[in-house]
Protein backbone atom coordinates (compact mmCIF):
# COMPACT_ATOMS: atom_id res chain seq x y z
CA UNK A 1 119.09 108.98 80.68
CA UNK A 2 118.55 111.86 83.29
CA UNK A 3 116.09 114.14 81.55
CA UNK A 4 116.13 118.06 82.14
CA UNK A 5 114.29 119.61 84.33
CA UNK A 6 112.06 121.19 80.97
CA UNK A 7 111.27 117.94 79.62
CA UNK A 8 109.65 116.57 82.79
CA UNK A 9 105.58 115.83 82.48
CA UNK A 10 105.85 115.01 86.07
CA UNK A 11 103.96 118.03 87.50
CA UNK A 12 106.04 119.86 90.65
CA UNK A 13 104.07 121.03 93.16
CA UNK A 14 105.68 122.66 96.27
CA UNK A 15 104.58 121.14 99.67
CA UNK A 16 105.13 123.30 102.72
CA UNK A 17 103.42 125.62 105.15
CA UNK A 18 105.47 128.82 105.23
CA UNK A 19 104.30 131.56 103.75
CA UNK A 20 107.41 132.97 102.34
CA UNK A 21 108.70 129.75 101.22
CA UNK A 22 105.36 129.30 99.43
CA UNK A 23 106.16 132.74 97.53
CA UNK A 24 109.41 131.74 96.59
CA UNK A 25 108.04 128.94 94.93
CA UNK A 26 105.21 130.32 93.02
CA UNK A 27 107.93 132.88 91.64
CA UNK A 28 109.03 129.88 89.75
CA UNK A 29 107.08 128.87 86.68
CA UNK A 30 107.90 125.13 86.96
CA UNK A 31 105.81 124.64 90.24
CA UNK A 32 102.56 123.72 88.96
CA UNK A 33 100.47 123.95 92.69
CA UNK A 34 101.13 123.63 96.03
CA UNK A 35 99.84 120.95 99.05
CA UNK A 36 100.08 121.92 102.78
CA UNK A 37 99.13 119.75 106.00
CA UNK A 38 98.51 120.05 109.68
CA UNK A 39 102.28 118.75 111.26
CA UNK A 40 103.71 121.57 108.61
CA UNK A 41 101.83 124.05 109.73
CA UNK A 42 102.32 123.04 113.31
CA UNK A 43 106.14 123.43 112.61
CA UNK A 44 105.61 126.97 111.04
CA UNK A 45 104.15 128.25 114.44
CA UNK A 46 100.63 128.57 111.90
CA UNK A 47 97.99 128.58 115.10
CA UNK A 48 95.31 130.50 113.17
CA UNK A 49 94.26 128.00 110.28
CA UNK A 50 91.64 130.12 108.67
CA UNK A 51 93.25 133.16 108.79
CA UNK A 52 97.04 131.77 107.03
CA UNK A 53 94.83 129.58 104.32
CA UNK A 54 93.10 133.24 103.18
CA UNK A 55 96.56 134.87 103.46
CA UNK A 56 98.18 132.47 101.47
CA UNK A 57 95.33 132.27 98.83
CA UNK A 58 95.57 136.23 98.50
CA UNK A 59 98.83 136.01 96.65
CA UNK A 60 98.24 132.25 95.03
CA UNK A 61 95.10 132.22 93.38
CA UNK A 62 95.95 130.81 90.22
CA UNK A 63 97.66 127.55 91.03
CA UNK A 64 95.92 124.53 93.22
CA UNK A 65 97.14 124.62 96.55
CA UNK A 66 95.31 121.97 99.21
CA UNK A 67 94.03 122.25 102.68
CA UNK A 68 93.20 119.32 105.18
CA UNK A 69 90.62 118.89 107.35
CA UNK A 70 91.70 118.18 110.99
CA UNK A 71 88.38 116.51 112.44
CA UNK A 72 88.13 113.25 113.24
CA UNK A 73 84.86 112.14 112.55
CA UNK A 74 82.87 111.58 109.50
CA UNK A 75 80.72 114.38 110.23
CA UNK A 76 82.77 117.51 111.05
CA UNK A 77 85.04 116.19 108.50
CA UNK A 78 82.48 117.15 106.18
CA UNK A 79 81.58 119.74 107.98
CA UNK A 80 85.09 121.01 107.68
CA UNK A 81 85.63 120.04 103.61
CA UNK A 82 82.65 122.33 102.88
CA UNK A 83 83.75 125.29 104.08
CA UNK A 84 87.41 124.34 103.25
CA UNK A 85 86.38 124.49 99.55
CA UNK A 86 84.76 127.94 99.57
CA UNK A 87 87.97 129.31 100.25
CA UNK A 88 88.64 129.57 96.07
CA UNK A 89 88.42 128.27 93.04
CA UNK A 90 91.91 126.65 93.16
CA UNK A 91 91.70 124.84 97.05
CA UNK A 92 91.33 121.20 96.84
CA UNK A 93 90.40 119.83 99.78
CA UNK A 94 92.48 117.04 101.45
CA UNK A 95 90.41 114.05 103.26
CA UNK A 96 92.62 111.43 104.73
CA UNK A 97 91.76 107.70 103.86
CA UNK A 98 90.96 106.63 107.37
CA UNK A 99 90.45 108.99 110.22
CA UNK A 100 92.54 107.86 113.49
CA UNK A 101 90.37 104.69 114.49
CA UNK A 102 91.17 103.36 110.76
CA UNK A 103 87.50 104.00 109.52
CA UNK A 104 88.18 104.28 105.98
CA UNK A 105 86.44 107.88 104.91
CA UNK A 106 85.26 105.94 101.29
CA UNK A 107 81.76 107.23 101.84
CA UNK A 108 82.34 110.97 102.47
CA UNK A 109 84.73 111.13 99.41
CA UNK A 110 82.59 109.99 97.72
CA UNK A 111 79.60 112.31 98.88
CA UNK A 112 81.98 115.21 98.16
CA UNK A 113 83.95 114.41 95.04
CA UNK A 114 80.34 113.71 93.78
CA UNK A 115 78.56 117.26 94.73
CA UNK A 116 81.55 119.14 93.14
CA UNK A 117 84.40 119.25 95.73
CA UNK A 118 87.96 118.92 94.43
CA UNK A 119 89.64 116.07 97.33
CA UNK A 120 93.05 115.62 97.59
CA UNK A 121 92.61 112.23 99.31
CA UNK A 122 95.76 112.08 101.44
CA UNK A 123 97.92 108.94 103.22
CA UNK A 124 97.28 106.53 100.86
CA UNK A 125 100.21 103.31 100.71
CA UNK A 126 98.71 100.56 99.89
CA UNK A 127 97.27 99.22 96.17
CA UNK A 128 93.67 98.52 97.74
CA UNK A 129 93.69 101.67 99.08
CA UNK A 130 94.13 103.55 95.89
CA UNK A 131 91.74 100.72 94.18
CA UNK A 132 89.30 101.65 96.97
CA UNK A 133 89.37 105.34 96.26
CA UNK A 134 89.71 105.47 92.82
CA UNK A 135 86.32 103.61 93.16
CA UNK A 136 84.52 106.06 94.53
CA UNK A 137 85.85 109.08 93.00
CA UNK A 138 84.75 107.86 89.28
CA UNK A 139 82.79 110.11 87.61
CA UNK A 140 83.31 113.00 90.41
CA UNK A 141 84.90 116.49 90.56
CA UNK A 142 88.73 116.86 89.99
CA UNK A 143 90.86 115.45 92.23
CA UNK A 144 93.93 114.31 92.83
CA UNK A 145 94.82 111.17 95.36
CA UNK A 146 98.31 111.05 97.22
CA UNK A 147 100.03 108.17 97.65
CA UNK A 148 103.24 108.39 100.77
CA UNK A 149 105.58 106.68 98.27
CA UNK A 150 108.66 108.30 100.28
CA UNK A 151 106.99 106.63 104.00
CA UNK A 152 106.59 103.27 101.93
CA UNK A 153 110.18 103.43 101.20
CA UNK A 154 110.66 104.50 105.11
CA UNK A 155 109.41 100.56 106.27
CA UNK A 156 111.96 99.28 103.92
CA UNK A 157 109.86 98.58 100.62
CA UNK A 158 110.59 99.64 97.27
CA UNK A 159 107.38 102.37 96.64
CA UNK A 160 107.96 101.70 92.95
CA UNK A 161 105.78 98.66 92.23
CA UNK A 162 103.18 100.04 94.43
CA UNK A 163 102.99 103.86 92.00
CA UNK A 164 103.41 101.52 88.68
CA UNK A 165 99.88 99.61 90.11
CA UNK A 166 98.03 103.00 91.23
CA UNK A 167 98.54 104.29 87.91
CA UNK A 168 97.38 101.58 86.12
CA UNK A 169 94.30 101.41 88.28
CA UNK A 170 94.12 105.03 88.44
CA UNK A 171 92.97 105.04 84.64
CA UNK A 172 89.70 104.51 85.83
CA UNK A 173 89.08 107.85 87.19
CA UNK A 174 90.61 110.00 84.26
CA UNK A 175 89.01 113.17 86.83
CA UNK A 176 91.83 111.47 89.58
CA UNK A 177 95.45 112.38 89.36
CA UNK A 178 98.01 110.49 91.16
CA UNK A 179 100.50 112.35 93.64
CA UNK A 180 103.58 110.82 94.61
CA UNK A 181 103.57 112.44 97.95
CA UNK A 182 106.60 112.24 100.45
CA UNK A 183 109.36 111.95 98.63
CA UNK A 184 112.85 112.16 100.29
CA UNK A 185 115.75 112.46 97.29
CA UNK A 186 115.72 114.64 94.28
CA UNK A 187 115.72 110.86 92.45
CA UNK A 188 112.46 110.30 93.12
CA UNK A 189 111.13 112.98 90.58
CA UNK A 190 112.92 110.83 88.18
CA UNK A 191 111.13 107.92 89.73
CA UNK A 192 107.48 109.69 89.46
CA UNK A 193 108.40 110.90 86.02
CA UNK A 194 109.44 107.07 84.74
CA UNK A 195 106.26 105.50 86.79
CA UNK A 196 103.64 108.09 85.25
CA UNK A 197 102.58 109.63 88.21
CA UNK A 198 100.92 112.84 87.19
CA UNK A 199 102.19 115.11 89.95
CA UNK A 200 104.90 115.12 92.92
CA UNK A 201 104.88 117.32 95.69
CA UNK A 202 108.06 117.70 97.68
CA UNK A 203 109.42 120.01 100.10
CA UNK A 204 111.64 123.30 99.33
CA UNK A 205 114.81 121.64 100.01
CA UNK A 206 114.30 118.92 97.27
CA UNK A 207 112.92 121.35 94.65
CA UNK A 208 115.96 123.34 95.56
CA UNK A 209 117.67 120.55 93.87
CA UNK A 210 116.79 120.59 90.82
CA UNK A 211 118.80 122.81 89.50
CA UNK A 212 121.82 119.73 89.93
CA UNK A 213 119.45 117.56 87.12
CA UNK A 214 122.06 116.44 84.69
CA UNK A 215 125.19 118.00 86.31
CA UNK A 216 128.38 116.66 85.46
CA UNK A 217 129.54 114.10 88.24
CA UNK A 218 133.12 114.66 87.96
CA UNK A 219 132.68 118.43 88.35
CA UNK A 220 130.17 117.54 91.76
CA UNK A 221 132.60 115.30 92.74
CA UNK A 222 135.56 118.36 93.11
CA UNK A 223 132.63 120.67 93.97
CA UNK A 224 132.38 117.89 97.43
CA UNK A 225 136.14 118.02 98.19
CA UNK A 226 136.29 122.13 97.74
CA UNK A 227 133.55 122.51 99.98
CA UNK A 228 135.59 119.71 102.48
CA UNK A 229 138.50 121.70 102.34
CA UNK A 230 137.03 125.09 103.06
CA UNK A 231 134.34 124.38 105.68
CA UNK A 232 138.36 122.74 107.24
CA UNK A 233 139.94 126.14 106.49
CA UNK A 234 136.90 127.93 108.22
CA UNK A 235 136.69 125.73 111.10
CA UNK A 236 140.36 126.14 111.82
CA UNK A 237 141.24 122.41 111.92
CA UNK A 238 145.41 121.97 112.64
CA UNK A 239 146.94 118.50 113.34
């Protein structure tokens, strides 16, 4: 059964980089935090990356909202995550598993989840990945690991059995909380809630959605042909 929106333990967080669509979600009570990344903030025109993260965290100071580090190597990763996480309180800082020449970044997570910064470690899709991490998170600061369920789907493989595992192995770190990160359908809240995952961060057009949890298929199903027959009427269609 499709549960409502209220009864969700699934945590919502909003993931996006525009500052106004950012507001519109922490109006909302339901959105629990927020995640950002580089390619969003690319495709917000965001060229200052300093200057939008203190913007945004002058209005949202109350929810966790995460910022990645764009280096490459090891060292002005860190570098990077350190002054990253002086930004507030509430900014967890997101480390990717492996930087670009797939050198895993399992040391400097756990040098930093250890000395007190909150990670969100980021592009996680495979079960030894998240067993890796977990690993070395044990014991640290809060932090929250995010595993690309919707890009697992993308190759063609159900992300399902993959997010039952991470839990399971996630139990280990009771500081870690898993993200289902990427989704692409309004279903895959459902699919986060029924798996466990503690939070899912999706983009404004899928938490738009949620507001059709539980509606009446027969009434969406005349709702689809009225909105046929007008955009028709509109576009002036004869035969």
């Amino acid at each position: 059964m499709t549960k409502a929106l209220s009864d969700l333990r699934v945590k919502l967080f909003a993931d996006g980089a525009d500052k106004a669509g950012m507001l519109e979600m922490y109006a909302k009570p339901y959105i629990k935090g927020f995640t950002t990344n580089p390619t969003l903030m690319r495709k917000a025109g965001i060229s200052d990356y300093r200057a939008f993260a203190r913007d945004v965290l002058a209005s949202i100071k109350d929810r966790p909202i995460s910022f990645e580090v764009f280096a490459d190597d090891v060292e002005n990763m860190e570098r990077q995550a350190k002054e990253i996480s002086t930004w507030g309180d509430n900014v967890y800082v997101k480390i990717p598993v492996t930087n670009t020449k797939s050198r895993p970044t399992t040391e400097l997570v756990h040098k930093l989840s250890h000395a007190g910064v909150k990670l969100n470690i980021t592009a996680l899709m495979t079960v030894e990945q998240v067993r890796t991490v977990t690993s070395a998170v044990i014991g640290g600061a809060p932090c929250c690991i995010s595993v690309f369920a919707g890009r697992i789907a993308d190759s063609g493989r159900d992300p399902m059995p993959i997010m039952r595992r991470s839990v399971e192995i996630m139990r280990a770190s009771p500081n870690a909380e898993l993200i289902w990160a990427s989704p692409r359908e309004l279903l895959n809240v459902m699919q986060a809630e029924e798996v466990g995952c503690h939070i899912i961060t999706a983009t404004n057009d899928i938490l738009k959605k949620l507001e059709l949890i539980g509606k009446d298929l027969t009434e969406f199903s005349l709702d689809t042909v009225k909105m046929f027959h007008e955009d028709a009427t509109k576009a002036g269609f004869a035969l």
